[in-house]
N, C-alpha and C. Protein backbone atom coordinates (compact mmCIF):
# COMPACT_ATOMS: atom_id res chain seq x y z
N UNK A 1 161.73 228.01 87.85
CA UNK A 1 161.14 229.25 87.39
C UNK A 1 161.98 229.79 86.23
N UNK A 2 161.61 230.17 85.27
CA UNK A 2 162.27 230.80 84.06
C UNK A 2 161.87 232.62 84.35
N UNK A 3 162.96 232.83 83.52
CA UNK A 3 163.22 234.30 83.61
C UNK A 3 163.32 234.65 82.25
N UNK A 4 162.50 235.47 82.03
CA UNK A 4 162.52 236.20 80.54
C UNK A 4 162.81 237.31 80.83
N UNK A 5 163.25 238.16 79.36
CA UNK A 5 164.06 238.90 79.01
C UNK A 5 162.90 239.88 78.67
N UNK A 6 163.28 241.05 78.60
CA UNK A 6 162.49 242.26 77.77
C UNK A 6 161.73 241.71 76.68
N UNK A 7 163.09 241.23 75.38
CA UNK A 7 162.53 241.33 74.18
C UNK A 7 162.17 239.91 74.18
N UNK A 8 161.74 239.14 75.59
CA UNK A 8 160.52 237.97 75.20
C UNK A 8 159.09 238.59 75.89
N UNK A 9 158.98 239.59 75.66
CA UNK A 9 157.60 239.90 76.16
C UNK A 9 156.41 239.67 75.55
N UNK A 10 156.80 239.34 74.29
CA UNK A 10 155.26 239.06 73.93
C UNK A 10 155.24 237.42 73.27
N UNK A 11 156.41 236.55 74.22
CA UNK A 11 155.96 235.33 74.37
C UNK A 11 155.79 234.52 75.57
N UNK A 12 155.92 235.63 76.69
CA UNK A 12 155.60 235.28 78.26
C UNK A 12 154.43 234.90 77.93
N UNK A 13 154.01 234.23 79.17
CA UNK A 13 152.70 233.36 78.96
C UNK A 13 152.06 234.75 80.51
N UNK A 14 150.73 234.99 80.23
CA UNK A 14 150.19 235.65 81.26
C UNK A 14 149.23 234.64 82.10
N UNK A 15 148.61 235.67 83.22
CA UNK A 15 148.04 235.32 84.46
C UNK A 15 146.74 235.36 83.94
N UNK A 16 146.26 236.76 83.56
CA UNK A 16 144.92 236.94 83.51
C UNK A 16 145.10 237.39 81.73
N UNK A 17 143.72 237.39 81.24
CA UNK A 17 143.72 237.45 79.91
C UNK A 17 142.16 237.76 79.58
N UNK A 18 141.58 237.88 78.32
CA UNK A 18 140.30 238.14 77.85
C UNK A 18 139.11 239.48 78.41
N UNK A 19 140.16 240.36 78.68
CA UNK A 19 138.97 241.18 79.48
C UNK A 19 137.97 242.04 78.78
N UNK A 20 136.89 242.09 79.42
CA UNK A 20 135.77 243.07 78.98
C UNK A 20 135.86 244.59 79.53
N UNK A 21 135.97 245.72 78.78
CA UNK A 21 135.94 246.57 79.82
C UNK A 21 134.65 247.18 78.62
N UNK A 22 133.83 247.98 79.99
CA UNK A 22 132.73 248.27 79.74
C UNK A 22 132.57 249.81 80.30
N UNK A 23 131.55 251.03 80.00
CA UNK A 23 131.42 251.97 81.09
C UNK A 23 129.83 252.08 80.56
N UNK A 24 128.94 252.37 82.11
CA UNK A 24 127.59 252.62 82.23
C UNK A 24 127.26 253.09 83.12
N UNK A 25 126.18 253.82 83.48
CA UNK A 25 125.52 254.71 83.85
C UNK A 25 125.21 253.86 85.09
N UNK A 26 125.48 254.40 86.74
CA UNK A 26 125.20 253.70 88.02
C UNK A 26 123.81 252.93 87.48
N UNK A 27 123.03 254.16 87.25
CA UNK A 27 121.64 253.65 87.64
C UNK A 27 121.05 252.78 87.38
N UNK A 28 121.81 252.35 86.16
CA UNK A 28 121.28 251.29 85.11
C UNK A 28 122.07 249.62 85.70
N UNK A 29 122.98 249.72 86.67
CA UNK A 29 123.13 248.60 86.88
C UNK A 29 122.94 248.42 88.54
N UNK A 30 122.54 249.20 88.99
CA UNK A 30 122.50 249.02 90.33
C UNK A 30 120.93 248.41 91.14
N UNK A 31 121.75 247.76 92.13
CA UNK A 31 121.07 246.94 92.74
C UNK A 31 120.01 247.49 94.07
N UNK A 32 119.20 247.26 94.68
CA UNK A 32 118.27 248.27 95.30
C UNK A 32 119.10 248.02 97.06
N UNK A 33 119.70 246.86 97.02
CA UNK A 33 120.61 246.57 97.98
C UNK A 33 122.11 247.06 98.47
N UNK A 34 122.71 247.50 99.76
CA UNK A 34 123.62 248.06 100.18
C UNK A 34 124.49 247.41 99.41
N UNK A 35 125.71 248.19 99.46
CA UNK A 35 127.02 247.44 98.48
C UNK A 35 127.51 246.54 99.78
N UNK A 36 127.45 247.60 100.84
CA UNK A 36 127.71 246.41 102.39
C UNK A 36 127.12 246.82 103.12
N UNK A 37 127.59 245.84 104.27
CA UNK A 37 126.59 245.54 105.47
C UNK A 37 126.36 247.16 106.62
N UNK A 38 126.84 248.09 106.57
CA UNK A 38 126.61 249.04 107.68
C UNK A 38 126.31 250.30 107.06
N UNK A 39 126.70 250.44 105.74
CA UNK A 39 126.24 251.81 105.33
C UNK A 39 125.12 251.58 104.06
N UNK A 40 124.95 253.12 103.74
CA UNK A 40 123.79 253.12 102.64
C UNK A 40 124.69 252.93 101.11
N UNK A 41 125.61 252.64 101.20
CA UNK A 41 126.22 252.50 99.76
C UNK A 41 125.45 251.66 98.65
N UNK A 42 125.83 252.19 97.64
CA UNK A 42 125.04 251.38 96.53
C UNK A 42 125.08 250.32 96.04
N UNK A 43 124.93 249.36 95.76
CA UNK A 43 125.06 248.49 95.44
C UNK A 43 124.68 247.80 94.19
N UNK A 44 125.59 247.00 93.60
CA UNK A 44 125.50 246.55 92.32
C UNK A 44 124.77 245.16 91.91
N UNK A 45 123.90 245.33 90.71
CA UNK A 45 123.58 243.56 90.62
C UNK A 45 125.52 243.05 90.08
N UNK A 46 124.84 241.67 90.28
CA UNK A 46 125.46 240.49 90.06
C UNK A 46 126.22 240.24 88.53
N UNK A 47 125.52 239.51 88.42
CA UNK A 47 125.40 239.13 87.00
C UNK A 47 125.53 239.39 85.58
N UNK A 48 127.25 238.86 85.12
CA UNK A 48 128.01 240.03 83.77
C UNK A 48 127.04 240.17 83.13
N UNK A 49 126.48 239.71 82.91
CA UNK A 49 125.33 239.54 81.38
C UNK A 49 124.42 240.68 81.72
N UNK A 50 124.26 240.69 82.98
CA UNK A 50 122.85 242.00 82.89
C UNK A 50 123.66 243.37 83.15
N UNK A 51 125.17 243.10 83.71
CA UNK A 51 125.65 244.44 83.49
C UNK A 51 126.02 244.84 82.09
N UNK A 52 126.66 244.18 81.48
CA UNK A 52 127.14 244.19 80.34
C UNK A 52 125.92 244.46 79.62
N UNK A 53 124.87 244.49 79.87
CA UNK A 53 123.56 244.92 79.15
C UNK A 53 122.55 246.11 79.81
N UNK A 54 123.13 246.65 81.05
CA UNK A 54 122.43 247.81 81.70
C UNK A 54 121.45 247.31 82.24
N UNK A 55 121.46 245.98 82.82
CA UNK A 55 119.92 245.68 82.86
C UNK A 55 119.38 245.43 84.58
N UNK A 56 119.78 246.90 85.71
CA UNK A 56 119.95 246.71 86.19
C UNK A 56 118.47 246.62 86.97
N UNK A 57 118.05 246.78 88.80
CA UNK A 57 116.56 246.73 89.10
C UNK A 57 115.88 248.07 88.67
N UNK A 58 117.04 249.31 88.32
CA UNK A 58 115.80 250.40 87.89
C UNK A 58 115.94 250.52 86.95
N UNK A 59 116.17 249.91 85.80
CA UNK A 59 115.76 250.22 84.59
C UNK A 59 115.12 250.28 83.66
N UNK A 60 113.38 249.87 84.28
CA UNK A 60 112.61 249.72 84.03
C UNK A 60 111.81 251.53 84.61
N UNK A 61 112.43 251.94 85.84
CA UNK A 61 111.50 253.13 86.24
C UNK A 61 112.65 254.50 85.97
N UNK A 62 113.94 254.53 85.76
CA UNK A 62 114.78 255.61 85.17
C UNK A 62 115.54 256.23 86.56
N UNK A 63 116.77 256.80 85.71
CA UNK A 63 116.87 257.66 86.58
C UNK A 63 116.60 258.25 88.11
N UNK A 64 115.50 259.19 87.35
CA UNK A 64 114.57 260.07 88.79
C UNK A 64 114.34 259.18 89.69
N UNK A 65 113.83 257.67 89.57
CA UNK A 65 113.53 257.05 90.71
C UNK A 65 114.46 256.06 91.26
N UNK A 66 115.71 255.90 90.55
CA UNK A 66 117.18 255.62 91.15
C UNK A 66 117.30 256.50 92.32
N UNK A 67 117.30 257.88 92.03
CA UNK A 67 117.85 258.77 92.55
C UNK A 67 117.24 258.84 94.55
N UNK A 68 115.97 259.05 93.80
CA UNK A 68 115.24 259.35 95.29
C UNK A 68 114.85 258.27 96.06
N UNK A 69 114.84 257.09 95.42
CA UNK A 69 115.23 255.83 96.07
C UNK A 69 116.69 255.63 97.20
N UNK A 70 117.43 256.30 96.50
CA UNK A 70 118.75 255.68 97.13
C UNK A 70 119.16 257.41 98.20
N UNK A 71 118.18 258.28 97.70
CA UNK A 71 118.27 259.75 98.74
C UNK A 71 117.81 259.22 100.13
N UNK A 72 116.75 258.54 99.48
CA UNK A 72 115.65 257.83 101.15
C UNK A 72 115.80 256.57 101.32
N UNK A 73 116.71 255.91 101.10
CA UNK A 73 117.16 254.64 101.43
C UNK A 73 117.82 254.33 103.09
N UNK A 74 116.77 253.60 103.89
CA UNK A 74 117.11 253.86 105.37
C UNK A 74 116.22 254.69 105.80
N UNK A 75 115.82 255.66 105.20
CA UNK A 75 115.16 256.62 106.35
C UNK A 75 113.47 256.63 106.18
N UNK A 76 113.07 256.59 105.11
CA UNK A 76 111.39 256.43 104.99
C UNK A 76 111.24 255.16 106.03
N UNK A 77 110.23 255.34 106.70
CA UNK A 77 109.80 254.04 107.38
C UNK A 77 108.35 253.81 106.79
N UNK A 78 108.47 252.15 106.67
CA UNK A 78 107.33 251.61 105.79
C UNK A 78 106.81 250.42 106.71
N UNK A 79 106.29 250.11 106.67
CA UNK A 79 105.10 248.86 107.18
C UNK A 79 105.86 247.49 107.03
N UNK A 80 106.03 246.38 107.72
CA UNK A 80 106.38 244.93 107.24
C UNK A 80 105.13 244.66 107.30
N UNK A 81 105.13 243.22 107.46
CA UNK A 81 104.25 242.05 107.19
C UNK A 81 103.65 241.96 108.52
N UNK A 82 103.56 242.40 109.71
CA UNK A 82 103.23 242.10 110.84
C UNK A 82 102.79 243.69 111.26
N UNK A 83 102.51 244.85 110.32
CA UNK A 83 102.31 246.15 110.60
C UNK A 83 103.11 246.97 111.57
N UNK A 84 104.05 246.94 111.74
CA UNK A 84 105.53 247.39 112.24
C UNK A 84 106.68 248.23 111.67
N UNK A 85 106.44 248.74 111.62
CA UNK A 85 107.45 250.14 111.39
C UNK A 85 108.96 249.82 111.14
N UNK A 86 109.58 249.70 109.41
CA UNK A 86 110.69 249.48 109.80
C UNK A 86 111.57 250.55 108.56
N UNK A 87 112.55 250.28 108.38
CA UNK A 87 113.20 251.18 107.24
C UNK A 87 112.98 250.67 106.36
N UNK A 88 112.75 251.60 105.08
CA UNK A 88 112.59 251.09 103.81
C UNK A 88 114.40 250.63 103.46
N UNK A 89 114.16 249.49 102.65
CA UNK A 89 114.76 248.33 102.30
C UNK A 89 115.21 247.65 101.07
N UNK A 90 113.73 247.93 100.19
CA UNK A 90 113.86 247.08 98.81
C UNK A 90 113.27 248.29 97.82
N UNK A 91 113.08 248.28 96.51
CA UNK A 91 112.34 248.78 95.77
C UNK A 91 111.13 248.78 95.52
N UNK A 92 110.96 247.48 95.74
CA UNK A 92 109.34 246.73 95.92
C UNK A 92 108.73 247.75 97.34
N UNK A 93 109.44 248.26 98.13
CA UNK A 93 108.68 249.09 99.08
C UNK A 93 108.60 250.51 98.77
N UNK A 94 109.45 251.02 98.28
CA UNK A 94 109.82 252.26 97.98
C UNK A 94 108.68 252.72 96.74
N UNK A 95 108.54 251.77 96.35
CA UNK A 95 107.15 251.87 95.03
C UNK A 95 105.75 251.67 95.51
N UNK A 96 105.36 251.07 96.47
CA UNK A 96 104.85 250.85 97.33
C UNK A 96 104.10 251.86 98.04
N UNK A 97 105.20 252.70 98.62
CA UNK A 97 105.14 253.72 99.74
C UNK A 97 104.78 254.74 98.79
N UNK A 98 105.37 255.66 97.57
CA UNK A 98 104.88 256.28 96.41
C UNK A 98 104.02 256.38 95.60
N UNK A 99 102.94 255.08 95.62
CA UNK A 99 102.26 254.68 94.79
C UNK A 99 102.30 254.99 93.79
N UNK A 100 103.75 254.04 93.06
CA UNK A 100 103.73 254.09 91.68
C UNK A 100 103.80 252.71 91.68
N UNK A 101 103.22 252.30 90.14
CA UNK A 101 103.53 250.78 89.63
C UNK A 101 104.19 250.03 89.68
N UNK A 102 103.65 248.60 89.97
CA UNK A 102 105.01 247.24 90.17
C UNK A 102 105.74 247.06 89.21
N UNK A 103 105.11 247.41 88.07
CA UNK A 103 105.85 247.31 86.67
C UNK A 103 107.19 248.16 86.35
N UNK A 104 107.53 249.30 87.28
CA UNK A 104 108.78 250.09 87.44
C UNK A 104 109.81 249.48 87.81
N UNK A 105 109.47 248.03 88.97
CA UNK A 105 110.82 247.20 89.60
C UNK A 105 110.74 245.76 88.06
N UNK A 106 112.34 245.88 88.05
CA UNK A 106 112.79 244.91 87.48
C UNK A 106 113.08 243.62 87.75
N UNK A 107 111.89 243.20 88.40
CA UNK A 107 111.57 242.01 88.84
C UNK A 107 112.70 240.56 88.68
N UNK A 108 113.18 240.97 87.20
CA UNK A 108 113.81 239.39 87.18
C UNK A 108 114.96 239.79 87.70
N UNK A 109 115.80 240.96 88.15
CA UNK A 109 117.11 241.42 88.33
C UNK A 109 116.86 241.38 89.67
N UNK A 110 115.80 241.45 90.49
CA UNK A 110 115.85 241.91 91.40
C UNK A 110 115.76 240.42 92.50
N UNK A 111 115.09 239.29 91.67
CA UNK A 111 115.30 237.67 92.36
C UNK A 111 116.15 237.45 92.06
N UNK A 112 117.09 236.52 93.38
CA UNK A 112 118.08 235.59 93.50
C UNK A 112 117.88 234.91 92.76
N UNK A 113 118.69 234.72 91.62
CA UNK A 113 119.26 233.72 90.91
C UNK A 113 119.88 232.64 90.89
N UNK A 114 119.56 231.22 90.72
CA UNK A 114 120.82 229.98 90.48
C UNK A 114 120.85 229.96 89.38
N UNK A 115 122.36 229.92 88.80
CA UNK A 115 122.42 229.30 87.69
C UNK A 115 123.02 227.82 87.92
């Protein structure tokens, strides 16, 4: 192990390097999914490229419907597939249940991705 001195500090070799730092608006990158498994926390997409571009599932419907999405997240109960009563879940339901347009969810942010 080598030991450098003060005045070799700016020929230490580092750990981490190249960073992006970015700041944006929750709404614009957040995901319609819990950040974890037991509470209503928010949760973020994935993927640098669509943060680094705001391009999150509501940014297609704004704000206002970030908001009251994630107010009633858990507690509206909506219909599954078998007519059963369960908590709202996704965005795709929450738009649904409101009857506003599919065109508000950001469809490609909002499918699992492989790259």
């Amino acid at each position: 192990m080598k030991i450098y001195k003060l005045n070799d500090l700016e020929s230490m070799p580092t750990i981490i390097k190249d960073f992006i730092f970015f700041a944006e608006e929750k709404w614009k990158i957040a995901s319609d999914k819990c950040g974890s498994g037991n509470t209503a926390n928010i949760g973020s997409i994935q993927k640098i490229e669509d943060i680094l571009k705001g391009n999150g599932v509501f940014v297609k419907a704004g704000e206002k419907y970030f908001d009251d999405y994630w107010a009633n997240y858990g507690k509206i109960q909506v219909k599954d597939k078998n007519s059963n009563y369960k908590k709202l879940s996704s965005f795709e339901e929450y738009l649904k249940y409101r009857g506003l347009p599919e065109s508000l969810n950001n469809k490609i942010i909002n499918k699992k991705r492989k790259d």
